[in-house]
N, C-alpha and C. Protein backbone atom coordinates (compact mmCIF):
# COMPACT_ATOMS: atom_id res chain seq x y z
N UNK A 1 134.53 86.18 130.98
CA UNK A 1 133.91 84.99 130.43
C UNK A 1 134.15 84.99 128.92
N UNK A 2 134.55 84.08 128.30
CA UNK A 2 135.03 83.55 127.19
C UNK A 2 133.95 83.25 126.35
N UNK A 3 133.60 83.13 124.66
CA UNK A 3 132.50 83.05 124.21
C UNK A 3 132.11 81.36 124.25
N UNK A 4 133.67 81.07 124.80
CA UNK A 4 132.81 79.44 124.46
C UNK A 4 132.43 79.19 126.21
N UNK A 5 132.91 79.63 127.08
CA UNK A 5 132.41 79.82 128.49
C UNK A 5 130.78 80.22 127.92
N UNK A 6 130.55 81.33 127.72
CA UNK A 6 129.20 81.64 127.88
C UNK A 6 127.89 80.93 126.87
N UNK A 7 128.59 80.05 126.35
CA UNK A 7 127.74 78.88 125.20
C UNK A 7 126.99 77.99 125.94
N UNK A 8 127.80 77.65 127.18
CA UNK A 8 128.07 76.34 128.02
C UNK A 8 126.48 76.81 128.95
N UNK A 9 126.27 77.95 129.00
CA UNK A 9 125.74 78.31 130.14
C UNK A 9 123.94 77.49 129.74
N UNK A 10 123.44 76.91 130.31
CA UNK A 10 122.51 75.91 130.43
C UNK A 10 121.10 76.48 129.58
N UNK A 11 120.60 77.55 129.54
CA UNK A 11 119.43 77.88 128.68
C UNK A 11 119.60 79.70 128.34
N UNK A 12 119.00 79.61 127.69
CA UNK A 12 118.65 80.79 126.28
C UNK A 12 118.81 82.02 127.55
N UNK A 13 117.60 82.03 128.46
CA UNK A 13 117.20 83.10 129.25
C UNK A 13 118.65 83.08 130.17
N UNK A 14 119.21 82.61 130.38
CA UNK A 14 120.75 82.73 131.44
C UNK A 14 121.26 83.72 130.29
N UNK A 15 121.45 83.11 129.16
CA UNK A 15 122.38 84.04 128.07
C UNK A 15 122.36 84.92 127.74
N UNK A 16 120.88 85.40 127.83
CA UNK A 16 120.48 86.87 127.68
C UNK A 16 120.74 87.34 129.08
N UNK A 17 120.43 87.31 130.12
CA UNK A 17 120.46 87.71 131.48
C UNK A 17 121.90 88.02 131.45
N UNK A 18 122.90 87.18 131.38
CA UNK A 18 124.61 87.34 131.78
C UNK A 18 124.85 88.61 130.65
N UNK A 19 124.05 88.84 129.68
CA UNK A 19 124.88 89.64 128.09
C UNK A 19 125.34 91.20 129.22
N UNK A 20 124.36 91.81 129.96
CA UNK A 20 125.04 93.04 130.67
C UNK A 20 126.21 92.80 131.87
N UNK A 21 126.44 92.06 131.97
CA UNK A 21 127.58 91.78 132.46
C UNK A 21 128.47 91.77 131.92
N UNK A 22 128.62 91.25 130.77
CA UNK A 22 129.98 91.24 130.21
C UNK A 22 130.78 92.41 129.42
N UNK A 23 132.05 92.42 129.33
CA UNK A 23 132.14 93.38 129.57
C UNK A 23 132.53 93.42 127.73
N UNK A 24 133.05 94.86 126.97
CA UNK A 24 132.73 95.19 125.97
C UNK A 24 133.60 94.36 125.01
N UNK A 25 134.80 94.23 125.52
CA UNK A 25 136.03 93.28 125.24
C UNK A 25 135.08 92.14 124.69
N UNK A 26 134.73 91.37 125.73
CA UNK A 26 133.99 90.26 125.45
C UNK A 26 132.63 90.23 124.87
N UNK A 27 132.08 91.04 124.65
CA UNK A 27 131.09 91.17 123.96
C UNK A 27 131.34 91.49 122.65
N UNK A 28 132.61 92.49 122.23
CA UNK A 28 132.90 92.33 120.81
C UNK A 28 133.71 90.49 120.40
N UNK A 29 134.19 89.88 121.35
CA UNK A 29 134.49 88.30 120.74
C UNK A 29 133.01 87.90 120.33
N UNK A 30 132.03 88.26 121.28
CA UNK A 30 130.86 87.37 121.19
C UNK A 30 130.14 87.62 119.81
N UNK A 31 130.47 88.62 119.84
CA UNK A 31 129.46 89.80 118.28
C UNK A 31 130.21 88.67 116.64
N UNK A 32 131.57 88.80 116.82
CA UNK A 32 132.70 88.14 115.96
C UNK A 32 132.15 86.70 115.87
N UNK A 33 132.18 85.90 117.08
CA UNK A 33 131.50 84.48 117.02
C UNK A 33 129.91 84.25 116.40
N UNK A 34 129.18 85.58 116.47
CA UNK A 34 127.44 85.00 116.15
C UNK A 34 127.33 85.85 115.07
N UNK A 35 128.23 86.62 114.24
CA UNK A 35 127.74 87.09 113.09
C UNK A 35 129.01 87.29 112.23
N UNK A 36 130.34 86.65 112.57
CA UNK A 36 130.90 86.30 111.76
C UNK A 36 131.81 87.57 110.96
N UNK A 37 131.72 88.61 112.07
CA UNK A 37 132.42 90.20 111.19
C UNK A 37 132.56 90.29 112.43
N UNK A 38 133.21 92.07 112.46
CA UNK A 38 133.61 92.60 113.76
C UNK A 38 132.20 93.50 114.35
N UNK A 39 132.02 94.11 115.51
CA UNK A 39 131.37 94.46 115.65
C UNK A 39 130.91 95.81 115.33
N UNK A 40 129.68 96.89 114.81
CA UNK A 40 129.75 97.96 114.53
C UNK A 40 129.90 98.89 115.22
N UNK A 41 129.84 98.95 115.97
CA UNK A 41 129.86 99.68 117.15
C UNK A 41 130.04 99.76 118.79
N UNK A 42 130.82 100.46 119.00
CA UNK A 42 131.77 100.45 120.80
C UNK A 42 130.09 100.56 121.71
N UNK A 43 129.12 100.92 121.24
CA UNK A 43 128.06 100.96 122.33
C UNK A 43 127.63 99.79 123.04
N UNK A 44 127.82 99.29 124.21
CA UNK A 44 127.79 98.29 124.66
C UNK A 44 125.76 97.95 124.87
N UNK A 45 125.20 98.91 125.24
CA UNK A 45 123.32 98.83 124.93
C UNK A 45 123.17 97.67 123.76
N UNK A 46 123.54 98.46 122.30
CA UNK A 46 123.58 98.25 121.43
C UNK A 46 123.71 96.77 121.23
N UNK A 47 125.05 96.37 121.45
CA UNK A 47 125.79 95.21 121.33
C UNK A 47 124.64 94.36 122.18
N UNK A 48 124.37 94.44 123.27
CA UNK A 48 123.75 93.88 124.04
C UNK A 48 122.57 93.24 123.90
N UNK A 49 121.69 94.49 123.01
CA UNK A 49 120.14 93.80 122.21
C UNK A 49 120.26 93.32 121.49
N UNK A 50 121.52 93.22 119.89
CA UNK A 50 121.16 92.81 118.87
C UNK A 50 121.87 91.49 119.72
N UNK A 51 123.01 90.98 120.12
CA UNK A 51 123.42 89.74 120.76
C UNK A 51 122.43 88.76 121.46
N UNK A 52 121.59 89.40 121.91
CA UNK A 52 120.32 88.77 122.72
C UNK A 52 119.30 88.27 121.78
N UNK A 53 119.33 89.43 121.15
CA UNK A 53 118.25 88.78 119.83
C UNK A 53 118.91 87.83 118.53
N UNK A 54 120.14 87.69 118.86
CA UNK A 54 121.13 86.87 117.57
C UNK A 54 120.56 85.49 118.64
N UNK A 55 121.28 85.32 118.91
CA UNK A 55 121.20 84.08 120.48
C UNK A 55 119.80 83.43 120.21
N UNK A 56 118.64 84.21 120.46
CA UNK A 56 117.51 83.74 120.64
C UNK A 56 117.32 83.31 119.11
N UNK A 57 117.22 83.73 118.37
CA UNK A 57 117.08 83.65 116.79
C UNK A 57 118.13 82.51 116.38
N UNK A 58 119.17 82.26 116.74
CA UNK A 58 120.19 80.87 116.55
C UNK A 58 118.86 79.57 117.35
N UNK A 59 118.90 79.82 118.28
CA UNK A 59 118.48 78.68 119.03
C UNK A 59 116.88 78.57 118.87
N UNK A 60 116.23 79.16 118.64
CA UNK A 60 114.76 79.05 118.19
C UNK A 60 115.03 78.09 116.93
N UNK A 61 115.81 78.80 115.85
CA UNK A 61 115.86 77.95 114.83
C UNK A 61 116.15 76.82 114.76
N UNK A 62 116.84 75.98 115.98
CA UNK A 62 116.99 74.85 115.86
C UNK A 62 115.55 74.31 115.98
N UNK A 63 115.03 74.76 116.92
CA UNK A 63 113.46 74.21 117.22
C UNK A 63 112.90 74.07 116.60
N UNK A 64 112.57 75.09 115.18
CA UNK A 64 111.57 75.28 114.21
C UNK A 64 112.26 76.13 113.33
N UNK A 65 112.93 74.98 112.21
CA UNK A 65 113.54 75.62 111.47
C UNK A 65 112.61 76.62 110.16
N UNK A 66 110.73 76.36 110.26
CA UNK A 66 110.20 77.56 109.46
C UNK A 66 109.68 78.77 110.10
N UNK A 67 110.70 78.90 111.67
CA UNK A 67 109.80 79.75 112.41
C UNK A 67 110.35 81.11 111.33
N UNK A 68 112.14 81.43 111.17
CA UNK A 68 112.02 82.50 110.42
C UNK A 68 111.90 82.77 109.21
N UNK A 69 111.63 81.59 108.33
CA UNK A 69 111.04 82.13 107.40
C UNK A 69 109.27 82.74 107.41
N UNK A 70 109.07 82.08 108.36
CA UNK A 70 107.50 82.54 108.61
C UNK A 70 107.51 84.09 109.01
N UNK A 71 108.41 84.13 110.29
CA UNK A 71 108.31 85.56 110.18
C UNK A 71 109.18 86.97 109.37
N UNK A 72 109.55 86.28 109.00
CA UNK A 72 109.97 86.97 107.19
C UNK A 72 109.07 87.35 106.89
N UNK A 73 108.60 86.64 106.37
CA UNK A 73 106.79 86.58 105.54
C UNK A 73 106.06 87.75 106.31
N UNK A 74 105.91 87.18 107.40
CA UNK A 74 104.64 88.25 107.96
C UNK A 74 105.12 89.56 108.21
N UNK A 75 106.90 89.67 108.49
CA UNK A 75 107.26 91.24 108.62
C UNK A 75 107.40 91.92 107.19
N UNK A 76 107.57 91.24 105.93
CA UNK A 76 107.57 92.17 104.88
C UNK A 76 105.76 92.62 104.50
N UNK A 77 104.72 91.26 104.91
CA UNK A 77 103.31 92.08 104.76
C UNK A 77 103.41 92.77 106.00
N UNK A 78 103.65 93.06 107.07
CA UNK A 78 103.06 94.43 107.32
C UNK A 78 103.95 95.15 107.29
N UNK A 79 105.17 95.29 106.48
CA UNK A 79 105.92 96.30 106.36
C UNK A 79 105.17 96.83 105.26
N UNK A 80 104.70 96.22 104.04
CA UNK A 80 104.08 96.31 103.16
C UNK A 80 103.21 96.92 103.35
N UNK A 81 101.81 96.17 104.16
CA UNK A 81 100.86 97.52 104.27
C UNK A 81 100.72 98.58 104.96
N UNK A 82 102.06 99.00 105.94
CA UNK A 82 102.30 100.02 106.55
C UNK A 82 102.97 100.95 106.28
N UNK A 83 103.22 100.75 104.83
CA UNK A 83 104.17 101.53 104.06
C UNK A 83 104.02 102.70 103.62
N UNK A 84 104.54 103.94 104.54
CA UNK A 84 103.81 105.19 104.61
C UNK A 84 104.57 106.23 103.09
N UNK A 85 105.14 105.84 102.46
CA UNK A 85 105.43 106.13 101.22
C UNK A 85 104.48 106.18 99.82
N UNK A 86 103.56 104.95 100.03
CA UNK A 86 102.08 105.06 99.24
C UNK A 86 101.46 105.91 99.75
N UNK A 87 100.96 106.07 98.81
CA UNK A 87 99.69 107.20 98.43
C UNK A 87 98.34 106.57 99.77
N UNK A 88 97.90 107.34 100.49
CA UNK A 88 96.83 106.74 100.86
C UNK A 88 95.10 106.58 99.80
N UNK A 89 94.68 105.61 100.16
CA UNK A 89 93.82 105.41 99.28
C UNK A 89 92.71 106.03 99.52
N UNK A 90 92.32 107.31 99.83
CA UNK A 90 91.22 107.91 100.10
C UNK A 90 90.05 107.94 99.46
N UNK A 91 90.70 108.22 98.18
CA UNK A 91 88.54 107.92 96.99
C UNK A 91 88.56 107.02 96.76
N UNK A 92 89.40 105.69 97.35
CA UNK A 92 88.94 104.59 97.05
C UNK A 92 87.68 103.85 97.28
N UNK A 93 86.55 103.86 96.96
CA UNK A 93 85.20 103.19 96.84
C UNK A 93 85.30 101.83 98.00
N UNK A 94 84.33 101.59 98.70
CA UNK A 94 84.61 100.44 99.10
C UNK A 94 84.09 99.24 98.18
N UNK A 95 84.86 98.10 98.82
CA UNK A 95 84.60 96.52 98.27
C UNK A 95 83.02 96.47 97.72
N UNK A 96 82.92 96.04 96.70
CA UNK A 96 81.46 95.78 96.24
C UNK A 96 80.87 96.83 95.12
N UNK A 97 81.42 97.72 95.44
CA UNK A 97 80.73 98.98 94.78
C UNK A 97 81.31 98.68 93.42
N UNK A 98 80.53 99.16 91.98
CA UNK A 98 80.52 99.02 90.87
C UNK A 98 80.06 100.25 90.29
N UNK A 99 81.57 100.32 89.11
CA UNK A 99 81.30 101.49 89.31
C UNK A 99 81.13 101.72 87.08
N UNK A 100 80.58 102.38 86.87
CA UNK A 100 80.09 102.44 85.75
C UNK A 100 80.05 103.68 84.52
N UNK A 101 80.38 103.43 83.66
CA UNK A 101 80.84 104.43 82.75
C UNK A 101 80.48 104.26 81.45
N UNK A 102 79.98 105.09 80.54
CA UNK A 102 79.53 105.15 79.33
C UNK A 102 80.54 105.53 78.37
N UNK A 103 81.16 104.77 77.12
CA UNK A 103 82.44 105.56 77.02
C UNK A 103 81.85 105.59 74.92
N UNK A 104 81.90 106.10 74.02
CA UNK A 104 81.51 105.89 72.90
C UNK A 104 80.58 104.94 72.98
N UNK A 105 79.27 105.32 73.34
CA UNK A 105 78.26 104.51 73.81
C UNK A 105 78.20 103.13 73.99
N UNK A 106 79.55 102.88 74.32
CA UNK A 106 79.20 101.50 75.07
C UNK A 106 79.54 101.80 76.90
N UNK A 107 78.36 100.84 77.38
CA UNK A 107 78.62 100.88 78.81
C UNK A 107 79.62 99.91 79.42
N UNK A 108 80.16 100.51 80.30
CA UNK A 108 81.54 99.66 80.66
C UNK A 108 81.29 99.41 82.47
N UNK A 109 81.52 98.59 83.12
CA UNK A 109 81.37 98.49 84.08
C UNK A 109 82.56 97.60 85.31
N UNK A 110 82.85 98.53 86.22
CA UNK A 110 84.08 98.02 86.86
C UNK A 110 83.43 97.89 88.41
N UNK A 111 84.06 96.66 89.16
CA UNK A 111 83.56 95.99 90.41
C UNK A 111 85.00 96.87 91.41
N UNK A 112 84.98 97.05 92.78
CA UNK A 112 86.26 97.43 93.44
C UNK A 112 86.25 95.80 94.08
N UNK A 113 87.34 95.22 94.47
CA UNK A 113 87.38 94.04 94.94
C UNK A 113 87.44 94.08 96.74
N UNK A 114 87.56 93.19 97.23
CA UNK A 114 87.84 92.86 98.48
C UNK A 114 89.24 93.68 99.06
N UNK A 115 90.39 92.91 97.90
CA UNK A 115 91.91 93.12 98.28
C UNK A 115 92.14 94.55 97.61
N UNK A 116 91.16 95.39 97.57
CA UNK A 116 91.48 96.51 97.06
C UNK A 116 91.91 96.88 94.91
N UNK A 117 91.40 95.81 94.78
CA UNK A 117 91.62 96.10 93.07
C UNK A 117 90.93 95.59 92.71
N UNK A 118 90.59 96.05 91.33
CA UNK A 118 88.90 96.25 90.09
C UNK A 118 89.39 95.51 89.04
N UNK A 119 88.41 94.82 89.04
CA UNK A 119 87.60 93.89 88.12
C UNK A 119 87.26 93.85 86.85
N UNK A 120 87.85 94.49 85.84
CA UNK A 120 86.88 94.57 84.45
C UNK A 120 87.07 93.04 83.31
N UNK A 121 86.06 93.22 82.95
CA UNK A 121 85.97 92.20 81.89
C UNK A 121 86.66 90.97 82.43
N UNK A 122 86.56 90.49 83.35
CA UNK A 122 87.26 89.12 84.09
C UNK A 122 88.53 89.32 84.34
N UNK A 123 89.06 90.25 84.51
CA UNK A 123 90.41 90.52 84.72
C UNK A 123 90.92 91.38 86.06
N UNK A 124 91.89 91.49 86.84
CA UNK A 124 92.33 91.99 88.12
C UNK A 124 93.26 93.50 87.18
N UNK A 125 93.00 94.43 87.99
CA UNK A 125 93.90 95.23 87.45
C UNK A 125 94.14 96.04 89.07
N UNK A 126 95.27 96.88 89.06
CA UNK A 126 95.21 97.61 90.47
C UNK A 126 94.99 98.63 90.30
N UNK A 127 94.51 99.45 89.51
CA UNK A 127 94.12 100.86 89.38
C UNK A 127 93.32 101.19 88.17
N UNK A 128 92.89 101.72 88.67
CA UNK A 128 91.18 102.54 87.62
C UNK A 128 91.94 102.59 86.55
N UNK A 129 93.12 103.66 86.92
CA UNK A 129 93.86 104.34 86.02
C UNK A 129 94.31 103.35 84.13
N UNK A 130 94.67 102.41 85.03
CA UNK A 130 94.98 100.94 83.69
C UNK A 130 93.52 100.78 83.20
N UNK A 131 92.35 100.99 84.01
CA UNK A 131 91.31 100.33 82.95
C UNK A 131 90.99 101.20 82.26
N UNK A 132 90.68 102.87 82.77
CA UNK A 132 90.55 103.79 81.51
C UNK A 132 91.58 103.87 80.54
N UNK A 133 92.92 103.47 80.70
CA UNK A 133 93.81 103.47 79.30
C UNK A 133 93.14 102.24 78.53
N UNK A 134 92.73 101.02 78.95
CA UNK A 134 92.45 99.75 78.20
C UNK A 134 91.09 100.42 77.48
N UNK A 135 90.43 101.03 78.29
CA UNK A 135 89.09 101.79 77.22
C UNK A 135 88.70 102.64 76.13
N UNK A 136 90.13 103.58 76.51
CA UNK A 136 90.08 104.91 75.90
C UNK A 136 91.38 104.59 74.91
N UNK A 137 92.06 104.23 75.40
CA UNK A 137 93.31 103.58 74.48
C UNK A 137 94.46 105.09 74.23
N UNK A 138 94.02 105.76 75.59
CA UNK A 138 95.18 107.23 75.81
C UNK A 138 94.94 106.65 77.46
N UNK A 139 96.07 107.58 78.46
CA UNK A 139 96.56 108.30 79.28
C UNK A 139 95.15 108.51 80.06
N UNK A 140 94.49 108.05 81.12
CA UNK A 140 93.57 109.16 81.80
C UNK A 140 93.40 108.93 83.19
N UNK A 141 93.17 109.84 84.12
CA UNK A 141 93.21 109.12 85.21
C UNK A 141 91.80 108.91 85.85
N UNK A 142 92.22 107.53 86.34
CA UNK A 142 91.17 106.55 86.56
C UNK A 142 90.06 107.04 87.57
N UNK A 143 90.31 107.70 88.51
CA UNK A 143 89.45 108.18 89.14
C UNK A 143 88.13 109.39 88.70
N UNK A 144 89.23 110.16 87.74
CA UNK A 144 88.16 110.77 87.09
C UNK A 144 87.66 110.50 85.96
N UNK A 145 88.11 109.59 85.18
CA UNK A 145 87.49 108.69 83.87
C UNK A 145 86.13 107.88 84.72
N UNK A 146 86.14 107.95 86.06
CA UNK A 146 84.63 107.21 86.37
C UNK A 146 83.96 108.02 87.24
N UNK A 147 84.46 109.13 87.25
CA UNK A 147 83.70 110.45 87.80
C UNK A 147 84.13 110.05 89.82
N UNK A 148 84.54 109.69 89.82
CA UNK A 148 85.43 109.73 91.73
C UNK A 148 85.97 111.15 92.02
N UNK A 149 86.87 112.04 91.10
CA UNK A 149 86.93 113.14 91.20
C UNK A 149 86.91 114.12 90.01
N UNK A 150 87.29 115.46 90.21
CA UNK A 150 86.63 116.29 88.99
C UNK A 150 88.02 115.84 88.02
N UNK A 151 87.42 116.25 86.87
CA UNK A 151 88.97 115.85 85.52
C UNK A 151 90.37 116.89 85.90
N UNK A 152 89.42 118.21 86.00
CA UNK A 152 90.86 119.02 86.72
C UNK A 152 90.61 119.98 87.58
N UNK A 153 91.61 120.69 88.36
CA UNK A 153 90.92 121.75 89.35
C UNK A 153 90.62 122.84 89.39
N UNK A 154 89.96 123.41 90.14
CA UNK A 154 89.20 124.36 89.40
C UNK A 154 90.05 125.83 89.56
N UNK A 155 90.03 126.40 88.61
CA UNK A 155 91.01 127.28 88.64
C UNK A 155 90.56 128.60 89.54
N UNK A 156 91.86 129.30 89.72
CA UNK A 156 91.59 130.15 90.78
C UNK A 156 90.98 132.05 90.03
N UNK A 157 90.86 132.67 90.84
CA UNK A 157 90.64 134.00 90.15
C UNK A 157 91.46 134.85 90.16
N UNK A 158 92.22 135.59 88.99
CA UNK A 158 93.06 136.21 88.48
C UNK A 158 92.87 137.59 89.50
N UNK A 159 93.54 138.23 89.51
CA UNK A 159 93.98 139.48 89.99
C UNK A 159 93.00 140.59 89.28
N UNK A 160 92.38 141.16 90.21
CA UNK A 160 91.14 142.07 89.54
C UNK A 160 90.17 141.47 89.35
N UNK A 161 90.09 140.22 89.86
CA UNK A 161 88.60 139.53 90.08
C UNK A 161 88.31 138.93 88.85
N UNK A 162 89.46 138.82 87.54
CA UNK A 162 88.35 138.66 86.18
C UNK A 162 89.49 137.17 85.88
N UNK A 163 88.63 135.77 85.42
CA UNK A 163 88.96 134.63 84.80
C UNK A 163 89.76 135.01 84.06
């Protein structure tokens, strides 16, 4: 079957259904016709899912041409918040909590937000860390500039038991 033979064939679900049939020959024309290069690879599996999912993704789009940008959108947010490369947010305080600090006797006071970032002086910032530099006007980290954890760790005991 020829790629313009298998165009002809009457709905989406036939096209996917016939793709293991055909054979690799013709499945690399088909790969060439729906993405316009050669194909990457002799694995016919392979060829078979991404072709099925090219197909469906051509012809959906005629239907609703914002279906993929929509799901664009929604696969980079949860690629985004599943993004196991960040830091997990463990001493992060929950939403609401306010959290408060005395710094050259003025009191300073920071909100944690909903979307996960604090509040000072009418302003969004994403980390503690930026509001103790805006306070202190050095380097400090934010968690322990508002007492969330200790400033440093505690050191261990030297050999012979003595600090």
């Amino acid at each position: 079957m020829n790629p313009l033979e298998f165009k002809k064939t009457p709905s989406i679900t036939a096209q996917v259904a016939a793709l293991p049939n055909l054979s690799l020959q013709e499945l690399r024309a088909l790969w060439r016709e729906l993405f316009d290069k050669e194909a990457p690879t002799h694995v016919k599996t392979y060829l078979v899912r991404r072709i099925a999912y090219r197909i469906q993704e051509v012809e959906f789009r005629k239907l609703n041409p914002e279906l993929l940008d929509n799901n664009r959108r929604r696969i980079s947010a949860l690629a985004e918040a599943t993004d196991q490369s960040r830091k997990p947010s463990v001493n992060r305080p929950p939403a609401g909590t306010v959290l408060t600090r005395e710094f050259r006797e003025v009191e300073y006071r920071v909100v944690v937000t909903v979307d996960g970032q604090f509040e000072f002086q009418g302003r969004l910032y994403p980390s503690l860390s930026m509001i103790a530099r805006e306070i202190t006007g050095t380097r400090w980290s934010g968690p322990s500039f508002f007492g969330l954890k200790s400033a440093s760790k505690p050191k261990g005991v030297c050999k012979g038991g003595k600090r």
